[in-house]
C-alpha atoms as a PDB file:
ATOM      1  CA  UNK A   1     129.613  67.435  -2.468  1.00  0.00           C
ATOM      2  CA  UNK A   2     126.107  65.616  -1.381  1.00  0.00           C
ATOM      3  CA  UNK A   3     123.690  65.343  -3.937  1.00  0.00           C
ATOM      4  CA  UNK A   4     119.830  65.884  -3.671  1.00  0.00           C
ATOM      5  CA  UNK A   5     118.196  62.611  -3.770  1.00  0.00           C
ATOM      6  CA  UNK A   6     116.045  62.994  -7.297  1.00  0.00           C
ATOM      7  CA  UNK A   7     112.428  61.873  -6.816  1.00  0.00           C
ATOM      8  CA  UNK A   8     111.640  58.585  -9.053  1.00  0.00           C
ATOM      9  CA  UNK A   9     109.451  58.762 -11.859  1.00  0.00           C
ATOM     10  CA  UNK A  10     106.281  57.672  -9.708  1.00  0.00           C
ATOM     11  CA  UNK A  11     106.411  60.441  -6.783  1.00  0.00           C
ATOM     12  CA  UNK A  12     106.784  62.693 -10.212  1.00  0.00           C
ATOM     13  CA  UNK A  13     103.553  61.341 -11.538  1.00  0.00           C
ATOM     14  CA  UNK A  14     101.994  61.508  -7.587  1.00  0.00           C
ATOM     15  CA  UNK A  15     102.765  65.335  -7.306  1.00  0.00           C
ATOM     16  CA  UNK A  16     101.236  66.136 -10.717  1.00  0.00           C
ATOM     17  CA  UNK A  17      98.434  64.570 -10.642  1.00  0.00           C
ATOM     18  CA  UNK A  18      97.224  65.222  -6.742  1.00  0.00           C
ATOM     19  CA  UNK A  19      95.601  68.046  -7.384  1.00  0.00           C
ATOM     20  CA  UNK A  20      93.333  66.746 -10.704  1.00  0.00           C
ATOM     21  CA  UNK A  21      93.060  63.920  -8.358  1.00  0.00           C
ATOM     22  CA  UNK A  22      90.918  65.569  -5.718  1.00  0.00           C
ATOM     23  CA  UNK A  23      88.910  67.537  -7.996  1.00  0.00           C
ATOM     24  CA  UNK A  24      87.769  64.114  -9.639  1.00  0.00           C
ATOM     25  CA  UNK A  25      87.030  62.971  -6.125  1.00  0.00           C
ATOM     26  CA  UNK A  26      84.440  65.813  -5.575  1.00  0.00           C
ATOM     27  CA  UNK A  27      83.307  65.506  -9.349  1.00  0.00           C
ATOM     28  CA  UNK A  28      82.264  62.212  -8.368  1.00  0.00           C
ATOM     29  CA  UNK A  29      80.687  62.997  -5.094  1.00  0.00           C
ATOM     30  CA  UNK A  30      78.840  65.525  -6.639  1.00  0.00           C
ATOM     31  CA  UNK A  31      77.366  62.987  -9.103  1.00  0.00           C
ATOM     32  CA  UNK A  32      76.874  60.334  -6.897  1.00  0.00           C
ATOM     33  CA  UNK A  33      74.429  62.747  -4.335  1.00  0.00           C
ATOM     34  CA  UNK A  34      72.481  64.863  -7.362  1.00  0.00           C
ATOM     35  CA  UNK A  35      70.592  62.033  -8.418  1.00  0.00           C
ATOM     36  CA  UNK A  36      69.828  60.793  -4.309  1.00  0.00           C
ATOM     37  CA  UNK A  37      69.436  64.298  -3.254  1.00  0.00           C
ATOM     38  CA  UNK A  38      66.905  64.973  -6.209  1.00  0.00           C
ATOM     39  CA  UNK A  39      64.894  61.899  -7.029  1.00  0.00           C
ATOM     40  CA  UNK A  40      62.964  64.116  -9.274  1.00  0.00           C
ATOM     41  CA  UNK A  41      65.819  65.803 -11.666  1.00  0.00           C
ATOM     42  CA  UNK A  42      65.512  65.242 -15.300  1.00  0.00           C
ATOM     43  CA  UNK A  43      66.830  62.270 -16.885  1.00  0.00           C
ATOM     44  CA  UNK A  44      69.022  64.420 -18.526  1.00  0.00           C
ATOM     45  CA  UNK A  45      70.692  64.906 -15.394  1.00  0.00           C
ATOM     46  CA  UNK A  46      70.647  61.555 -14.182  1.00  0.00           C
ATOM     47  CA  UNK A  47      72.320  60.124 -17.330  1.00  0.00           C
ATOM     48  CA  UNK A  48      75.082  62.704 -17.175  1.00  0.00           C
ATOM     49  CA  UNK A  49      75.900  61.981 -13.513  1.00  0.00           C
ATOM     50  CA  UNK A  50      75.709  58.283 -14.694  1.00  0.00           C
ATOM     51  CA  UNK A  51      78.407  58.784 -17.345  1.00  0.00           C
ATOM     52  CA  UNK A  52      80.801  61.300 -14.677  1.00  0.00           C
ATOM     53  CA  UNK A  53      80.845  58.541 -12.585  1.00  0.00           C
ATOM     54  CA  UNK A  54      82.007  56.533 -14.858  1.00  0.00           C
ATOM     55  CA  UNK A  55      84.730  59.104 -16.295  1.00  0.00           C
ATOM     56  CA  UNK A  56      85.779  59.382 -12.829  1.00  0.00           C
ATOM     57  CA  UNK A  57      85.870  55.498 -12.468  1.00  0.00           C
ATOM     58  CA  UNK A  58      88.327  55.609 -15.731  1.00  0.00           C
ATOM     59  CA  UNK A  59      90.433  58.348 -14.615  1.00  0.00           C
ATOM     60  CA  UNK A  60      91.086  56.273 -11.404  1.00  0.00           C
ATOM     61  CA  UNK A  61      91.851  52.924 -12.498  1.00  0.00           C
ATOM     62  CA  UNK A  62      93.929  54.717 -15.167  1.00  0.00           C
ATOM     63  CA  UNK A  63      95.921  56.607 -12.303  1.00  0.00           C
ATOM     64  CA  UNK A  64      96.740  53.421 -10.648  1.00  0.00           C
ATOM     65  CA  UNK A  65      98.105  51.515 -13.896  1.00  0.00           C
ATOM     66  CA  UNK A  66     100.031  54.217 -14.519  1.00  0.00           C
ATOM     67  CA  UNK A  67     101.577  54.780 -10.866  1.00  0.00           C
ATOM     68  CA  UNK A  68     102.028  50.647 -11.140  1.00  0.00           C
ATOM     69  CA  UNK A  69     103.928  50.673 -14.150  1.00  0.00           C
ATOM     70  CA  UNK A  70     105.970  53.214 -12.426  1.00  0.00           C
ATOM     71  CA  UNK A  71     106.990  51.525  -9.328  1.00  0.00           C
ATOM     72  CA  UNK A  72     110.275  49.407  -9.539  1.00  0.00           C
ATOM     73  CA  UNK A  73     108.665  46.611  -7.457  1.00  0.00           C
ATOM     74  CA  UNK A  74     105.260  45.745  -8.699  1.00  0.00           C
ATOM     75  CA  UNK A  75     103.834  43.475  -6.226  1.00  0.00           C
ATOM     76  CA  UNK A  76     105.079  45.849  -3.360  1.00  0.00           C
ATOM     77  CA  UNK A  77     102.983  47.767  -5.012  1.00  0.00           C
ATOM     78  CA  UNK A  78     100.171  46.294  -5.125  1.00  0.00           C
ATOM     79  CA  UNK A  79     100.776  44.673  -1.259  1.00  0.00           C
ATOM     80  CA  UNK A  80     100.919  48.504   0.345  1.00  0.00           C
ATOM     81  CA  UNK A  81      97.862  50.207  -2.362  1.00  0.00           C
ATOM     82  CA  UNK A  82      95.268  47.426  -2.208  1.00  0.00           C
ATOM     83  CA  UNK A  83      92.547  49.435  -1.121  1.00  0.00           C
ATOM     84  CA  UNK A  84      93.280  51.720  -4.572  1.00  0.00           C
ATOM     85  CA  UNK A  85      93.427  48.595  -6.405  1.00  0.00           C
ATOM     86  CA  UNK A  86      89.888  47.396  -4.490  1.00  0.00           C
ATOM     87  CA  UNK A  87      88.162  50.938  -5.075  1.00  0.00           C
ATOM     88  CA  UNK A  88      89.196  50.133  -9.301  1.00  0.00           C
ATOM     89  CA  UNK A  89      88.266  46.459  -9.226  1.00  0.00           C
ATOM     90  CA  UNK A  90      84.977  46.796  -7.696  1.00  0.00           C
ATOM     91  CA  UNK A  91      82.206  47.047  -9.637  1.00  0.00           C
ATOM     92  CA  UNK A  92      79.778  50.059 -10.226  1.00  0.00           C
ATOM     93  CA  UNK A  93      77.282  48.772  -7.969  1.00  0.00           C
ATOM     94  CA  UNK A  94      75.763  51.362  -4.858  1.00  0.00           C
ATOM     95  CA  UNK A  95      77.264  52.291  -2.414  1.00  0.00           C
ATOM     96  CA  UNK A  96      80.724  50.168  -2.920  1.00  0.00           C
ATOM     97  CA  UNK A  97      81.599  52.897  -5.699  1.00  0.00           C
ATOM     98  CA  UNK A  98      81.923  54.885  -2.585  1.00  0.00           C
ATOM     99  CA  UNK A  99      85.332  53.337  -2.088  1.00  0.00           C
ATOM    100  CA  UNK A 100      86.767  55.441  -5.032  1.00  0.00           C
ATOM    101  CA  UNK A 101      85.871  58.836  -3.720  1.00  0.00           C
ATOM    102  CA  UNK A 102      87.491  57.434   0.098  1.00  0.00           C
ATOM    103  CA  UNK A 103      90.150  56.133  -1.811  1.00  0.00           C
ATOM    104  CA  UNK A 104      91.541  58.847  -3.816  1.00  0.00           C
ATOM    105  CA  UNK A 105      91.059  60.856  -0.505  1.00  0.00           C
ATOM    106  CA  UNK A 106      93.282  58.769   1.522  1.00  0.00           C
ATOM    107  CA  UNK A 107      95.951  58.819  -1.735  1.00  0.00           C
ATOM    108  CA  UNK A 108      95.676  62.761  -1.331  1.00  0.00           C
ATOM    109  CA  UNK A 109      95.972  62.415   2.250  1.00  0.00           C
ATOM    110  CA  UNK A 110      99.353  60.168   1.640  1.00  0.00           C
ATOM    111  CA  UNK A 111     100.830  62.538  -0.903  1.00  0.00           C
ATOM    112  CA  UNK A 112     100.561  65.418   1.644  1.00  0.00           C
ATOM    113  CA  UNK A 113     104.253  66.321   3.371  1.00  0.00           C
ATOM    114  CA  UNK A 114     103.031  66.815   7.345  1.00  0.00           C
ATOM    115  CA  UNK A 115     103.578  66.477  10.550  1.00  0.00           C
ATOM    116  CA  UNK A 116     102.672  62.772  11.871  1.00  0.00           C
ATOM    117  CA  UNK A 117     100.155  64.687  14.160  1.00  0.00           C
ATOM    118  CA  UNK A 118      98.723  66.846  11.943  1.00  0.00           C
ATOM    119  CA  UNK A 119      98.367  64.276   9.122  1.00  0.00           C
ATOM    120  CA  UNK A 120      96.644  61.813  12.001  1.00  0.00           C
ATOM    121  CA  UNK A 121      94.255  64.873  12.556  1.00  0.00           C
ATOM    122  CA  UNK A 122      93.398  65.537   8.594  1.00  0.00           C
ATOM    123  CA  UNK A 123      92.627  61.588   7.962  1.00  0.00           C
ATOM    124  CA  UNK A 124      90.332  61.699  11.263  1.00  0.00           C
ATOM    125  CA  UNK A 125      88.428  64.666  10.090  1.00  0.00           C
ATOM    126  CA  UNK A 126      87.611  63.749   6.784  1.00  0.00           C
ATOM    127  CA  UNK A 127      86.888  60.353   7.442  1.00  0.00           C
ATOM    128  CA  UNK A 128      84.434  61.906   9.722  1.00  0.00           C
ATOM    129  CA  UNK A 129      83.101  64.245   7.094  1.00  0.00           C
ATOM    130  CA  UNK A 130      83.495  61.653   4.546  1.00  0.00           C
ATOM    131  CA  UNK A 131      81.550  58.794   6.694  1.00  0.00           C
ATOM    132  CA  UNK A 132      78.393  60.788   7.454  1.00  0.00           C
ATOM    133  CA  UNK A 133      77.227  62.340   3.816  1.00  0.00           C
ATOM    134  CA  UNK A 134      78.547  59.134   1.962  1.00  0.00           C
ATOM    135  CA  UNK A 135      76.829  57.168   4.448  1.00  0.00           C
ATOM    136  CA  UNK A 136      73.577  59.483   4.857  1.00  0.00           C
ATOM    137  CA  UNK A 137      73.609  59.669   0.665  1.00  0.00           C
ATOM    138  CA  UNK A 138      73.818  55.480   0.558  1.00  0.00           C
ATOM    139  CA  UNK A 139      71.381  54.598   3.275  1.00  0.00           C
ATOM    140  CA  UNK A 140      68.695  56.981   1.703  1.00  0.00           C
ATOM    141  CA  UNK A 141      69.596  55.369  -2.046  1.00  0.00           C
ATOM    142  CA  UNK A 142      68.202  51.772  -0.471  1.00  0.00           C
ATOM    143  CA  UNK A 143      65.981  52.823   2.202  1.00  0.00           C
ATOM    144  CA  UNK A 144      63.897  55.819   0.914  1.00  0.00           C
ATOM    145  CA  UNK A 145      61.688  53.273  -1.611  1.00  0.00           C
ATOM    146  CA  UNK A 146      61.516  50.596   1.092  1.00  0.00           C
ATOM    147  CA  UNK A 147      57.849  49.209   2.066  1.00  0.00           C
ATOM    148  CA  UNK A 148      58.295  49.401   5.846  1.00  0.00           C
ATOM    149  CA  UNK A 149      61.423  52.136   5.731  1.00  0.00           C
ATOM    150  CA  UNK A 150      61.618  55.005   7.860  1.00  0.00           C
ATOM    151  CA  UNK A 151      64.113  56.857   6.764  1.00  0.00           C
ATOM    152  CA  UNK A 152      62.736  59.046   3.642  1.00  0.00           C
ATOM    153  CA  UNK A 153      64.820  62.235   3.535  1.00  0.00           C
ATOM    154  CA  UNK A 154      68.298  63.810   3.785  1.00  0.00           C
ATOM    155  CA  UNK A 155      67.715  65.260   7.152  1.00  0.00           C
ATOM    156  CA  UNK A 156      66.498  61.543   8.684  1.00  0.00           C
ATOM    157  CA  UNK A 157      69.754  60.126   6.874  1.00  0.00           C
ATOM    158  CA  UNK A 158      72.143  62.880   8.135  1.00  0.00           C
ATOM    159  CA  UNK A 159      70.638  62.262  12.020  1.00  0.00           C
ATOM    160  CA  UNK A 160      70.993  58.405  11.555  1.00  0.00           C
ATOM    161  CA  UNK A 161      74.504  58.619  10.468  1.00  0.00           C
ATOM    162  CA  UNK A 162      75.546  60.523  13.443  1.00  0.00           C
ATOM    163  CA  UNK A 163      73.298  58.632  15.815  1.00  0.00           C
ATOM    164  CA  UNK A 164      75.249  55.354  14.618  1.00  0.00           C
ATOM    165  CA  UNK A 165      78.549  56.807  13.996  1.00  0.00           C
ATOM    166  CA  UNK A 166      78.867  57.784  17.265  1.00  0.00           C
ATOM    167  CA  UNK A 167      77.007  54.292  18.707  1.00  0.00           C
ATOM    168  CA  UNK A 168      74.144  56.679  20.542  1.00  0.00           C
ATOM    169  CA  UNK A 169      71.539  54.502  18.462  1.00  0.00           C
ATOM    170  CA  UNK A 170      68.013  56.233  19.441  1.00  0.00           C
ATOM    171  CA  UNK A 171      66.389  53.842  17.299  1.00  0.00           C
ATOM    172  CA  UNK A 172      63.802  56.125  16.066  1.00  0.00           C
ATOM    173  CA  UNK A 173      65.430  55.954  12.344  1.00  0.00           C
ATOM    174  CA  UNK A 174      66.956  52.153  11.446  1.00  0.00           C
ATOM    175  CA  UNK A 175      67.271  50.571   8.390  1.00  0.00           C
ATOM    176  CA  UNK A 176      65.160  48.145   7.395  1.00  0.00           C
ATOM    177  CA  UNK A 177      66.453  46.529   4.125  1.00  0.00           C
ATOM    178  CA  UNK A 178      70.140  44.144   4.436  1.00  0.00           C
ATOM    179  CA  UNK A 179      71.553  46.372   2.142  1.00  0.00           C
ATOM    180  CA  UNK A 180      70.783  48.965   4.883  1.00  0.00           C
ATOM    181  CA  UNK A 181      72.095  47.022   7.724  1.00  0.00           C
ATOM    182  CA  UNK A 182      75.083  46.264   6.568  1.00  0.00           C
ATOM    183  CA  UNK A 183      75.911  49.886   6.084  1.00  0.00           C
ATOM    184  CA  UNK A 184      74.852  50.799   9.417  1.00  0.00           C
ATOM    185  CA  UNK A 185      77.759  47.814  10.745  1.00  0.00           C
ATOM    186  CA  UNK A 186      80.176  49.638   8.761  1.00  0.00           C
ATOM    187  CA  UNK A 187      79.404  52.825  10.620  1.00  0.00           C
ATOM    188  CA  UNK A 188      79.635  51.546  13.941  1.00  0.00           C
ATOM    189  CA  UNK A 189      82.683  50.245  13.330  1.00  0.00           C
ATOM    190  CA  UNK A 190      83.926  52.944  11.541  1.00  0.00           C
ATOM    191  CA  UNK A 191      82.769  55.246  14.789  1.00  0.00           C
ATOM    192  CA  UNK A 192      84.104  52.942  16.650  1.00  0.00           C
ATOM    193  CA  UNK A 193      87.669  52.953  14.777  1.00  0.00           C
ATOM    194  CA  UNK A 194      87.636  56.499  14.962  1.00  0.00           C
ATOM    195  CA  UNK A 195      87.318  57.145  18.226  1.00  0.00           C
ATOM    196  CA  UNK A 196      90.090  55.144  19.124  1.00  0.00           C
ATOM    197  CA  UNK A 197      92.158  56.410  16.811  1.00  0.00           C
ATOM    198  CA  UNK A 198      90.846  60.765  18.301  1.00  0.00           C
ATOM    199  CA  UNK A 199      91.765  58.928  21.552  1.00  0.00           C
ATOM    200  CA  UNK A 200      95.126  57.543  20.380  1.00  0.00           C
ATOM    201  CA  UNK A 201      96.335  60.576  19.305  1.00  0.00           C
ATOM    202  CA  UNK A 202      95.136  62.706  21.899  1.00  0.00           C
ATOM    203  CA  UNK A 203      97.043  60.506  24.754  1.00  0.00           C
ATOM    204  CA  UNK A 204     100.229  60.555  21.943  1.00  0.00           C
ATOM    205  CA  UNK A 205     100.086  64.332  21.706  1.00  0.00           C
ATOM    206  CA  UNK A 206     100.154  64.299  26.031  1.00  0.00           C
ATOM    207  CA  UNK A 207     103.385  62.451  25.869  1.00  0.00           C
ATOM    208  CA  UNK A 208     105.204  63.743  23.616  1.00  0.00           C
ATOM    209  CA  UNK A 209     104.736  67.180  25.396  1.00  0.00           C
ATOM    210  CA  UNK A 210     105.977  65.422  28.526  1.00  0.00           C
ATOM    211  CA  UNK A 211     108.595  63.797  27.007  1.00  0.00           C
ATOM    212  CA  UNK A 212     109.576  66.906  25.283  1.00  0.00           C
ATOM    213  CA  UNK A 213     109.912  68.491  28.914  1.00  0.00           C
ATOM    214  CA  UNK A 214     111.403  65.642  30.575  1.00  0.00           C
ATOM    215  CA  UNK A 215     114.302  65.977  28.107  1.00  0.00           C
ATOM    216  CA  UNK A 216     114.633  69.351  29.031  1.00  0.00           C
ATOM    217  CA  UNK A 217     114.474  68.850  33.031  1.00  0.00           C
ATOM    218  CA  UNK A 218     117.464  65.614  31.976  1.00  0.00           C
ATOM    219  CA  UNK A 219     119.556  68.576  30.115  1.00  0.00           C
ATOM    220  CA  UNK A 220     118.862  71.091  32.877  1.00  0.00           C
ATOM    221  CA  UNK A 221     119.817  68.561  35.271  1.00  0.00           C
ATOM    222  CA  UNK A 222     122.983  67.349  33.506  1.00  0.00           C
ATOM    223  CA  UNK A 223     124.294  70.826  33.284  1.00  0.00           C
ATOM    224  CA  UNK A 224     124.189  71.534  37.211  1.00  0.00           C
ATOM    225  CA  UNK A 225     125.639  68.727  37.449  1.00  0.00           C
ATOM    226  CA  UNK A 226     129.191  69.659  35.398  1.00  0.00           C
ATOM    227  CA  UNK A 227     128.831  72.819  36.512  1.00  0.00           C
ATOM    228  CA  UNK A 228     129.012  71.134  40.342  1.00  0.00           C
ATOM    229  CA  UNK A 229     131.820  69.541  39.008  1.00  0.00           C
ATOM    230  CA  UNK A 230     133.513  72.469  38.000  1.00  0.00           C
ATOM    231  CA  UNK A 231     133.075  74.315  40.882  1.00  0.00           C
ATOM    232  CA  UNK A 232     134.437  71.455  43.034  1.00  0.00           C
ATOM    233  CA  UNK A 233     137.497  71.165  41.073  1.00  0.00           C
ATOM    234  CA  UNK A 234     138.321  74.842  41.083  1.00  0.00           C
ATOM    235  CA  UNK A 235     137.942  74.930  44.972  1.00  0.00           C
ATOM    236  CA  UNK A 236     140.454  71.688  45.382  1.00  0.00           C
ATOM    237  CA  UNK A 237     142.837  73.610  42.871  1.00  0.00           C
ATOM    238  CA  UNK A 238     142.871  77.023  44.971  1.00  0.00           C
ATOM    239  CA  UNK A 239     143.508  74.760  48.328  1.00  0.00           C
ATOM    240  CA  UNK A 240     146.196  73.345  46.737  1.00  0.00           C
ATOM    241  CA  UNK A 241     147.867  76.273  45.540  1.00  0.00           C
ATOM    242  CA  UNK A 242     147.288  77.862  48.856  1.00  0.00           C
ATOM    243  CA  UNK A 243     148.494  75.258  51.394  1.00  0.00           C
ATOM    244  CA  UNK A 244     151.805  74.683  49.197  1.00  0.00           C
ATOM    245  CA  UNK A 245     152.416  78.374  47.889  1.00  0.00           C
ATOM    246  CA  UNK A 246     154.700  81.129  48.930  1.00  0.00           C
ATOM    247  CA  UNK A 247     153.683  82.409  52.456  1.00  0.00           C
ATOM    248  CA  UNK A 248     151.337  79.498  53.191  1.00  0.00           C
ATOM    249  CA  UNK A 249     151.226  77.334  55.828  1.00  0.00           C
ATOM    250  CA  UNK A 250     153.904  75.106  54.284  1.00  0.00           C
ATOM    251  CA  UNK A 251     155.958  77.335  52.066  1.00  0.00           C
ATOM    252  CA  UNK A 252     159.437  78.521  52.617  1.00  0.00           C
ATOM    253  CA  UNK A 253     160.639  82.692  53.186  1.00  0.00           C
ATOM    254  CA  UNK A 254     157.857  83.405  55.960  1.00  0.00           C
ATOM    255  CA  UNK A 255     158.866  86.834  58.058  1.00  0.00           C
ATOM    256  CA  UNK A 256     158.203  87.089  61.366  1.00  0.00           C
ATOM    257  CA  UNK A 257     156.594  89.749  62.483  1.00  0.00           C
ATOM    258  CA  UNK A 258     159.053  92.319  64.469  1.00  0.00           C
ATOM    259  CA  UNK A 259     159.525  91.363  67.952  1.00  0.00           C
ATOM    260  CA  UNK A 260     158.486  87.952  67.232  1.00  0.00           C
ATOM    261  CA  UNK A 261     160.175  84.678  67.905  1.00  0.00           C
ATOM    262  CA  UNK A 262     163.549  84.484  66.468  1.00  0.00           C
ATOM    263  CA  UNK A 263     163.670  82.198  63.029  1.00  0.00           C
ATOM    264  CA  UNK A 264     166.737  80.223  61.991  1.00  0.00           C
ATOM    265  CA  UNK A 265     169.083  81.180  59.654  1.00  0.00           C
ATOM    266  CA  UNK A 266     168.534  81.466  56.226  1.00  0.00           C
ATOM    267  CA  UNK A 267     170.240  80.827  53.460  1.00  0.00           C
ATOM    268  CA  UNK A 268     172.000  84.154  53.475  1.00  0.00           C
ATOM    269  CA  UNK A 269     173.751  83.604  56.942  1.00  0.00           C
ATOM    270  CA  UNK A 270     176.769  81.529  57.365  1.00  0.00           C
ATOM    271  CA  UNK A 271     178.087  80.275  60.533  1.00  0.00           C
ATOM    272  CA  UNK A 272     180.944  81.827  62.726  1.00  0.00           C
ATOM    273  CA  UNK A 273     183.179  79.251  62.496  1.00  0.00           C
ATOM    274  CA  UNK A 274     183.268  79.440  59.004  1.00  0.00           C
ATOM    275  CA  UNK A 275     184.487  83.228  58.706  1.00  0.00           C
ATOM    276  CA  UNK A 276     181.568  84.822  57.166  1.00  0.00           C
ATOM    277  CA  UNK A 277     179.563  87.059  58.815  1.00  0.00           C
ATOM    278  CA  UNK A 278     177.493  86.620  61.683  1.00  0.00           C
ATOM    279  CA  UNK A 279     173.802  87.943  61.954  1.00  0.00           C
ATOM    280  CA  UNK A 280     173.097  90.550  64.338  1.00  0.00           C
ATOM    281  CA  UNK A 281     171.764  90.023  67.593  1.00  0.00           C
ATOM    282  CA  UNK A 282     169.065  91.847  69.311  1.00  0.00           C
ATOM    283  CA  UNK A 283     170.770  95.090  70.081  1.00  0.00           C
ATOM    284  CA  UNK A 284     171.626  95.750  66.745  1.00  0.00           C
ATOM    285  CA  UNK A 285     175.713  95.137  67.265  1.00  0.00           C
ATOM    286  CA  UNK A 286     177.652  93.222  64.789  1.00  0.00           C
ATOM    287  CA  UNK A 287     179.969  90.151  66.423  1.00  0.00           C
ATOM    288  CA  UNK A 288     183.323  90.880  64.283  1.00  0.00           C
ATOM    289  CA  UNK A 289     184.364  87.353  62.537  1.00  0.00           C
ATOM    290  CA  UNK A 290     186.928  84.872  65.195  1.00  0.00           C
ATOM    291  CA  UNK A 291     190.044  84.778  63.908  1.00  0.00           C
END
């Protein structure tokens, strides 16, 4: 009797914590944007988003000791989650704390048991999502207190994001600090990456629908073609039967019809000369046997 494979003490620890996992990741967006999206708040408020982030830091970096000391192989590990172990290792400066929230996203996002397609689809999207307010949020933090900077809002950030996600680049918000700059790189390539990756699986999702049909057409196809074979067979196999058969063209006992030619003897008549009887001619009369 098979035996259910028993999940190993990590993908244990994975499925319990996923959920506490993304509701840290949105406590920590949440703190990162209050004190960006309101300068002005109390310092109350600043200080406790200050000291979430840094709960949320702790919870992280405690998540991937733990899933670490779980794995049998440590440095495979480490090789296939180094952007976790970057997003723990970095330091607390703006925006690279960003990398937590994307991280613990995309460790979600792994977790997550669906299709290749639809999983492709859910990264995509909220990488999207994830892109323009983390990127909006962290080009405002440097550029709103800027001597020469022209982006002083949300709304500017939000419209900059987009305008350099998606490489359109109007020009009439930039970044004017290097701090700022190298952020808006990261977008383009990011919106660059992306839209390969929308295109990628759009043309994917085309061929496996014609592949998909294309096997069906080959099975269609293949089934003609032994029923063909069937048919071809049963037709030799009733020609046979009827060329060497009783009454066919070949087969022994055929009557003639009455007036017909006259057929030779069967097996029933025996010659004069031999006694027996003799068959009866065409008037009916029977010859008696010659003595």
């Amino acid at each position: 009797m098979l035996r259910m494979k028993q999940p190993s003490p990590q993908e244990r620890w994975e499925r319990r914590t996923q959920t506490p996992l993304l509701v840290l990741a949105l406590g920590f967006a949440v703190a990162y944007a209050v004190p960006i999206v309101l300068p002005d708040a109390s310092p109350a408020v600043h200080s406790a988003c200050r000291h979430a982030e840094w709960v949320v830091w702790a919870a992280f970096a405690a998540d991937y000791l733990v899933r670490m000391g779980l794995a049998q192989s440590k440095r495979a590990f480490v090789r296939t989650h180094w952007l976790d172990l970057v997003a723990v290792v970095l330091p607390m400066i703006q925006p690279l704390r960003l990398l937590r929230v994307v991280s613990t996203l995309m460790l979600v996002g792994r977790r997550a048991r669906m299709a290749p397609q639809i999983r492709l689809t859910t990264y995509v999207a909220g990488s999207v999502v994830g892109l323009l307010m983390f990127g909006s949020l962290a080009v405002l933090s440097v550029e709103r207190d800027a001597p020469d900077g022209n982006i002083r809002n949300l709304g500017d950030a939000l419209w900059w994001s987009v305008t350099t996600m998606t490489t359109v680049g109007y020009g009439d918000h930039s970044p004017t600090t290097g701090l700022g700059r190298l952020l808006a790189v990261g977008l383009m390539l990011s919106g660059i990456a992306l839209l390969g990756v929308v295109t990628a699986n759009i043309a994917a999702w085309f061929i496996s629908r014609f592949e998909r049909d294309d096997q069906v057409e080959r099975a269609q196809t293949a089934a003609i073609s032994e029923l063909t074979a069937e048919v071809r067979a049963l037709r030799a196999e009733v020609a046979r039967l009827g060329l060497g058969g009783p009454g066919g063209p070949g087969g022994l006992g055929a009557v003639p019809a009455p007036g017909g030619p006259a057929r030779e003897p069967g097996p029933d008549a025996v010659a004069g000369d031999r006694g027996g009887p003799v068959e009866a001619g065409s008037g009916g009369a029977v010859s008696a046997p010659t003595p």
